[in-house]
Protein backbone atom coordinates (compact mmCIF):
# COMPACT_ATOMS: atom_id res chain seq x y z
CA UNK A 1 0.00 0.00 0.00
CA UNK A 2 1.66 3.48 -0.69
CA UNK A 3 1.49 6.72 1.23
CA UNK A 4 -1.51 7.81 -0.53
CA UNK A 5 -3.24 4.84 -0.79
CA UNK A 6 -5.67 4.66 2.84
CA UNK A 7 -8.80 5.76 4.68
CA UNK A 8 -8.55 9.35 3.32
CA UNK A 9 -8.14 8.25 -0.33
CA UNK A 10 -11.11 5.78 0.26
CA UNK A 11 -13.04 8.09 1.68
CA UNK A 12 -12.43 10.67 -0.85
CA UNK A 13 -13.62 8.23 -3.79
CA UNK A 14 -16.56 7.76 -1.74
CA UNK A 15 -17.37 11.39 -1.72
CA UNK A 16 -17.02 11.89 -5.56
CA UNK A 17 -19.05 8.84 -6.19
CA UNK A 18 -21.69 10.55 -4.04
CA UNK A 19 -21.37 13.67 -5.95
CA UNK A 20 -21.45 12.00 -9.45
CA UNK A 21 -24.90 10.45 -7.96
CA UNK A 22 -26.76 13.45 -7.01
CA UNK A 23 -25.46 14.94 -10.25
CA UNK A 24 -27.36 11.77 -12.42
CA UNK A 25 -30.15 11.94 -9.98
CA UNK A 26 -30.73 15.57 -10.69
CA UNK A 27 -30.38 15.27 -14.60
CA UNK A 28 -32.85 12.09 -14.06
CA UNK A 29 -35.48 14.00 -12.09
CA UNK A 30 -35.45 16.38 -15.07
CA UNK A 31 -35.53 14.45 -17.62
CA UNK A 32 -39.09 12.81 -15.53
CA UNK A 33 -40.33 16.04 -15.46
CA UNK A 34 -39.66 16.83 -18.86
CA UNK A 35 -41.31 13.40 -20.10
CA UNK A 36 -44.39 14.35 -17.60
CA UNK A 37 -44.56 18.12 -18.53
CA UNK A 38 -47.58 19.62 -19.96
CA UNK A 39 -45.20 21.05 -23.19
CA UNK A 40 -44.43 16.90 -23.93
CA UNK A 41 -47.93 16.01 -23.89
CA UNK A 42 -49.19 18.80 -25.92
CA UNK A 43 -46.30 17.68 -28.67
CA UNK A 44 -47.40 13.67 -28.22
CA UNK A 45 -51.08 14.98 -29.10
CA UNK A 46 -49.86 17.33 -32.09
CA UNK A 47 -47.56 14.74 -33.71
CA UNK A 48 -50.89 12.00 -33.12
CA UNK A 49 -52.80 14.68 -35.09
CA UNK A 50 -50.43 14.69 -37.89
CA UNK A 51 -48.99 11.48 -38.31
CA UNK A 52 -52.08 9.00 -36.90
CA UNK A 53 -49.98 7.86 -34.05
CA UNK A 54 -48.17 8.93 -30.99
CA UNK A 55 -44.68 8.16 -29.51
CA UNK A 56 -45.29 5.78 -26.60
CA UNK A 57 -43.34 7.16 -23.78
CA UNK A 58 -44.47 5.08 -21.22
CA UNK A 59 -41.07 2.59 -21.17
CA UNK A 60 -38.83 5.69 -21.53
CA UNK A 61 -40.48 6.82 -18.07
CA UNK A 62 -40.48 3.88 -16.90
CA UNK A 63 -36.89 3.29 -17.54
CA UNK A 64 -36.12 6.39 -15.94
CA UNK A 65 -38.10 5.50 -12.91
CA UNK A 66 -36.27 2.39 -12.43
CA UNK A 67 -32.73 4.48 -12.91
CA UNK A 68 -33.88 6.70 -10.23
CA UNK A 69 -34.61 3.95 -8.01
CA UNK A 70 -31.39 2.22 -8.46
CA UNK A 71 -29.29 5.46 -8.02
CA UNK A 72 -31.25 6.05 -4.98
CA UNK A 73 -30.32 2.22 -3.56
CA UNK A 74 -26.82 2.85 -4.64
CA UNK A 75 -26.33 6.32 -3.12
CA UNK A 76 -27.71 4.49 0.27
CA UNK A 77 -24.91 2.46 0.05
CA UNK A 78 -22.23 4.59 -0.51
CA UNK A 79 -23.37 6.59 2.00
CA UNK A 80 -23.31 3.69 4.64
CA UNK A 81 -19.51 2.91 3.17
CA UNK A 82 -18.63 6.79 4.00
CA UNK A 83 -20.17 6.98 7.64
CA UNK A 84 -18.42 3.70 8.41
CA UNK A 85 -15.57 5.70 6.89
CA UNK A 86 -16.12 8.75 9.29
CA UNK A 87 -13.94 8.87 12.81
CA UNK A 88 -16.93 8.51 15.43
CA UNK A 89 -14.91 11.51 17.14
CA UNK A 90 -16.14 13.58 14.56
CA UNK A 91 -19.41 16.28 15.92
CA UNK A 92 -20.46 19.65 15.12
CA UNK A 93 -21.33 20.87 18.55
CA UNK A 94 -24.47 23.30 18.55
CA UNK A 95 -26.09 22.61 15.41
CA UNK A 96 -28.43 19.72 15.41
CA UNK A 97 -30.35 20.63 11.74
CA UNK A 98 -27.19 20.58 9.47
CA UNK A 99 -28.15 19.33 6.34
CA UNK A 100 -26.38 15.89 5.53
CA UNK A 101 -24.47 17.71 2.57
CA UNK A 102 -22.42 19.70 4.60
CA UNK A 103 -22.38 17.23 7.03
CA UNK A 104 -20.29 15.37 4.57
CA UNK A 105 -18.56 18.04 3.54
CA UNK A 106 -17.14 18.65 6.50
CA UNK A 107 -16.55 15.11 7.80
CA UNK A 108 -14.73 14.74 4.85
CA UNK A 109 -12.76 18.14 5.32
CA UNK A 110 -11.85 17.97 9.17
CA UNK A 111 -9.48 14.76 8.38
CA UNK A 112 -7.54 17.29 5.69
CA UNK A 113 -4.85 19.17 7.17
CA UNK A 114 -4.90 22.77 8.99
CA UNK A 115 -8.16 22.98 7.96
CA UNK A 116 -10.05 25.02 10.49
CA UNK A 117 -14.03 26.19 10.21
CA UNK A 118 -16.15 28.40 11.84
CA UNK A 119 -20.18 28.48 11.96
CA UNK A 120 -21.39 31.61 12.79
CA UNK A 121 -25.26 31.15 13.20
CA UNK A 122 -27.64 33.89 12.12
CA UNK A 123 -29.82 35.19 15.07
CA UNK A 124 -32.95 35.70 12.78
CA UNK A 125 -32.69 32.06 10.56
CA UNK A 126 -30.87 29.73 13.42
C-alpha cells in the first residue's frame, strides 16, 4: 500500500461517487419532469394529429423511474460505506439541523490538514 493509498483516499472516492450520484439523480429528475410536462404532452397529441400515431413514452419513463430507483439504492450504500468511513470523534457541537451535505462536507474536510471552520449562526434564521 503506498502513502496515498488509505482511509482518506477511500473516503475521498466515496465522496465523488456521491457527488457523481446526485449529479445523475438531478439530470434524471429532469428528464421525468420533462417526459411528464404539460409542453411533452401537448407535442405527443400534435404529432398523433399529424402522423395517426403517438410516440409511446411510457417505457422511456419507466426506464427512468427504475434508474432513479437504483441510483437512490446505490447512493444508500455509498453513503453507509462513508459513515463507516467517518472517525466517530467527529461532531459539530451546537447545530443539530445541518443538512447531511455539509455534514459530509465537512466530515470529509476535518481529516484534511490545517483545515479550520467556523459556523457563525444567524440570530434571525438559526
Amino acid at each position: 500500500m503506498s502513502a496515498i493509498d488509505g482511509p482518506g483516499q477511500a473516503k475521498r472516492e466515496y465522496t465523488q461517487l456521491l457527488r457523481l450520484h446526485e449529479r445523475l439523480l438531478t439530470q434524471f429528475q429532469k428528464a421525468r419532469e420533462d417526459l411528464s410536462a404539460p409542453g411533452t404532452a401537448a407535442l405527443v397529441k400534435e404529432i398523433k394529429a399529424r402522423t395517426g400515431s403517438a410516440p409511446d413514452l411510457a417505457a422511456v419513463k419507466t426506464s427512468v423511474e427504475e434508474a432513479i430507483r437504483a441510483l437512490k439504492l446505490s447512493e444508500s450504500a455509498l453513503q453507509g460505506a462513508v459513515i463507516q468511513e467517518t472517525p466517530d470523534e467527529f461532531e459539530i457541537d451546537g447545530i443539530t439541523n445541518m443538512p447531511v451535505y455539509l455534514q459530509r462536507y465537512l466530515a470529509e474536510r476535518t481529516a484534511a490538514p490545517g483545515f479550520s471552520c467556523e459556523v457563525v449562526q444567524d440570530e434571525v434564521r438559526g
